[in-house]
Protein backbone atom coordinates (compact mmCIF):
# COMPACT_ATOMS: atom_id res chain seq x y z
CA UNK A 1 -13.18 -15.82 -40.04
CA UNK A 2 -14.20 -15.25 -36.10
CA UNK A 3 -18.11 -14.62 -35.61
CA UNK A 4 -19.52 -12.73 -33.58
CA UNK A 5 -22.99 -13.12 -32.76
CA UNK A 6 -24.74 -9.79 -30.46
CA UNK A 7 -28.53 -8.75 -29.89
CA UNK A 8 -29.23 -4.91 -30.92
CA UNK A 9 -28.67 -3.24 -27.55
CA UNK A 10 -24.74 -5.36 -27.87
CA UNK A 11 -23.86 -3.67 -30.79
CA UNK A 12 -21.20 -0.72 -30.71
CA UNK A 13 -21.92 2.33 -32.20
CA UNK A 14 -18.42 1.21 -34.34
CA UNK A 15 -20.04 -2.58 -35.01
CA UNK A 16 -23.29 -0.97 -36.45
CA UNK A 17 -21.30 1.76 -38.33
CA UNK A 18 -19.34 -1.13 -39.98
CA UNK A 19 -22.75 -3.01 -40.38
CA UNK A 20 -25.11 -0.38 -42.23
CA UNK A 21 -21.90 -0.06 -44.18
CA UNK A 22 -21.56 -2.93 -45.79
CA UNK A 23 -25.38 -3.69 -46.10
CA UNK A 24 -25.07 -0.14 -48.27
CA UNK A 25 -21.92 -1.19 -50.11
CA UNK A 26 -23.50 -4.87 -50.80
CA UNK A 27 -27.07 -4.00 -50.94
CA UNK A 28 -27.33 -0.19 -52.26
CA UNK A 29 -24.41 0.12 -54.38
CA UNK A 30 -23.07 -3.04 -55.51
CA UNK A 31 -26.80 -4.09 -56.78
CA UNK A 32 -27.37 -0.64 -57.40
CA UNK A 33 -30.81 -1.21 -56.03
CA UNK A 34 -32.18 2.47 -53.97
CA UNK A 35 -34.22 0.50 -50.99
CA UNK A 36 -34.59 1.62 -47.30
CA UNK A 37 -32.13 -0.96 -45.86
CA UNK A 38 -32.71 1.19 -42.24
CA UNK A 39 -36.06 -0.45 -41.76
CA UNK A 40 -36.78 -0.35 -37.76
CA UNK A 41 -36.47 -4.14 -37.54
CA UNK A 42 -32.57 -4.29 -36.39
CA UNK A 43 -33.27 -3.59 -33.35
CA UNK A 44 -35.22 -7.05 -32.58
CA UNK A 45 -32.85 -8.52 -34.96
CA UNK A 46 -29.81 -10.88 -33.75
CA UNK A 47 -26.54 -9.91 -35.57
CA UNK A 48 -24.22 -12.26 -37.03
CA UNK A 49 -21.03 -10.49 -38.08
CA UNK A 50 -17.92 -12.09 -39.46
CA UNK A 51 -14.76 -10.70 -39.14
CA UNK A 52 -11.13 -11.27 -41.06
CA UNK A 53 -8.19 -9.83 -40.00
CA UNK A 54 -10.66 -7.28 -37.43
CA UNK A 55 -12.87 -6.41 -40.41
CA UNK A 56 -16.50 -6.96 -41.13
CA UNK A 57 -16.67 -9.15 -44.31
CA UNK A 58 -19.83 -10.92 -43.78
CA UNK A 59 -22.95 -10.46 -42.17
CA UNK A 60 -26.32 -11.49 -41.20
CA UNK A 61 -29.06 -10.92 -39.00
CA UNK A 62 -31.74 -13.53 -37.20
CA UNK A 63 -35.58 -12.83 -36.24
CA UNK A 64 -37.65 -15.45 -33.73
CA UNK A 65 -41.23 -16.66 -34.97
CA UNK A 66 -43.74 -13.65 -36.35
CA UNK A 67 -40.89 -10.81 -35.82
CA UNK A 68 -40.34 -11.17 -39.28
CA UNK A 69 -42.19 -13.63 -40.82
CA UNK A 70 -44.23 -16.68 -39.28
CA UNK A 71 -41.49 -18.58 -38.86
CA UNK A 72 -37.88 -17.65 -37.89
CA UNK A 73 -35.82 -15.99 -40.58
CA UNK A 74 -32.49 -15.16 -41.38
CA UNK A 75 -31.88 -11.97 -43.69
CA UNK A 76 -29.41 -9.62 -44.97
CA UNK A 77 -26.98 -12.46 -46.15
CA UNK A 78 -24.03 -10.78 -47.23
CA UNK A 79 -20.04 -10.97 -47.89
CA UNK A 80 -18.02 -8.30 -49.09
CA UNK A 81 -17.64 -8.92 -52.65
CA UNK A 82 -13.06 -9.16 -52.20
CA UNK A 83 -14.17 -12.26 -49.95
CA UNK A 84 -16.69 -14.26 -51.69
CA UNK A 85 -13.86 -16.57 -52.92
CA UNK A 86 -13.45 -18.17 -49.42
CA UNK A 87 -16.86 -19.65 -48.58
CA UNK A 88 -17.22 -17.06 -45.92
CA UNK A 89 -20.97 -17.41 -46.95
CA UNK A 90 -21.05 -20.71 -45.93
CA UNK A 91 -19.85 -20.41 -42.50
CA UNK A 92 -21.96 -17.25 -41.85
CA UNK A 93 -24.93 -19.18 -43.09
CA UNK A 94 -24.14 -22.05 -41.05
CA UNK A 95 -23.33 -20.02 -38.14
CA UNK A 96 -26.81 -17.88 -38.47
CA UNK A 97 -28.58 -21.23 -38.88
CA UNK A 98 -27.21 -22.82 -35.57
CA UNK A 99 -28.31 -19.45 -33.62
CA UNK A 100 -31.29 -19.20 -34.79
CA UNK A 101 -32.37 -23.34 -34.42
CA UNK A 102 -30.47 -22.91 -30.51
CA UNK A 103 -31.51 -19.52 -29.12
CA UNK A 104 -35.16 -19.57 -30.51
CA UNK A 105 -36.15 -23.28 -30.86
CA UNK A 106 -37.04 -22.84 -34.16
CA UNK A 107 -37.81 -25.92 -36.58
CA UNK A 108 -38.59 -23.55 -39.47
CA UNK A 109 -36.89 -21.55 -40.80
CA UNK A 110 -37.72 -19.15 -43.64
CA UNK A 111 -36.34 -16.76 -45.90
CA UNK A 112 -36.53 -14.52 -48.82
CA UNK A 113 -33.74 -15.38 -51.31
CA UNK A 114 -32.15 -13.93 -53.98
CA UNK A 115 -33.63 -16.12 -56.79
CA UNK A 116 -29.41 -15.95 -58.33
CA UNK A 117 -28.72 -17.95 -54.91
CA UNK A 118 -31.10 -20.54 -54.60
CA UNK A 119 -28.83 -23.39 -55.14
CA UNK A 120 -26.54 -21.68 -52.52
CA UNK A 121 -29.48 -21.92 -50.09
CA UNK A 122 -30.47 -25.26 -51.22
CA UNK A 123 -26.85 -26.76 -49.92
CA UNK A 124 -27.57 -25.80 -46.45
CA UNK A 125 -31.56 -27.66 -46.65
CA UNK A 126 -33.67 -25.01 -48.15
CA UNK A 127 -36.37 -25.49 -50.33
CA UNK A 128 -37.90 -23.16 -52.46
CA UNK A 129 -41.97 -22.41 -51.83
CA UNK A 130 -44.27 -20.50 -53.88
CA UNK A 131 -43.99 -18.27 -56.98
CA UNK A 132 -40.96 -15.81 -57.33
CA UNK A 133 -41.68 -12.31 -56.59
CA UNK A 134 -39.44 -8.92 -57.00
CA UNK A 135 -38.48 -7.30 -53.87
CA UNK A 136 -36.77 -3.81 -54.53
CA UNK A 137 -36.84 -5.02 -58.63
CA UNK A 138 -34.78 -7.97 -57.73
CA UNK A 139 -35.99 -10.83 -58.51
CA UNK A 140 -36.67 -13.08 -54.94
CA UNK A 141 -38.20 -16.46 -54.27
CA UNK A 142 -39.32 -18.15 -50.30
CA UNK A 143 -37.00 -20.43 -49.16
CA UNK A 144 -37.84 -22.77 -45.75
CA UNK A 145 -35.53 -25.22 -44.15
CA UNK A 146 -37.68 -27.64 -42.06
């Protein structure tokens, strides 16, 4: 898989076609789960986009300290559902982590998980804080890699 990693204002008009895409195919219809994905934050958002074969398969995208939460964050974790089968998660995970520790310094890390994923999260150093919460009536726990 070859990443790509691009602020807002780097982003195509075809890269954040493809994007919104899959965050509706993943997000909207896949956990047929009606939310407002378009939210007004991707634009201080960093992209991470993962592409087979010239295709967006997996995706993420990276906020500095208090544009999201407190701390960094990473959000939108997502693979196409034909591709989970080759740890593409892991390596956009990874990747996301790396930008997000480099370009904004950050020694936390937090995010809101999918509570189904935790033990994915906990392999790359995340531990789970708090009580679990719904977001959009899924269930979610906070997750923060120190």
């Amino acid at each position: 898989m070859q990443i790509k990693v691009k602020t807002f204002e780097e982003l195509s008009l075809n890269e954040l076609y493809e994007v919104l895409a899959l965050r509706s195919e993943v997000f909207v219809v896949e956990q047929d789960c009606v939310y407002q994905d378009i939210d007004g934050k991707d634009q201080k958002a960093l992209h991470i986009l993962g592409y087979k074969e010239g295709k967006l398969v997996a995706y993420t995208r990276c906020f500095n300290k208090g544009q999201y939460f407190e701390e960094a964050s990473i959000g939108r974790v997502l693979v196409k559902e034909d591709q989970r089968k080759y740890g593409y998660g892991h390596q956009i995970f990874e990747a996301s982590i790396k930008e997000v520790e480099s370009r904004f310094a950050a020694e936390r890390i937090k995010i809101s998980a999918q509570q189904y994923l935790i033990k994915f999260y906990e392999s790359h150093n995340f531990e789970q804080t708090g009580e679990g919460y719904l977001e959009d009536g899924i269930p979610h726990i906070g997750m923060i890699k120190s």
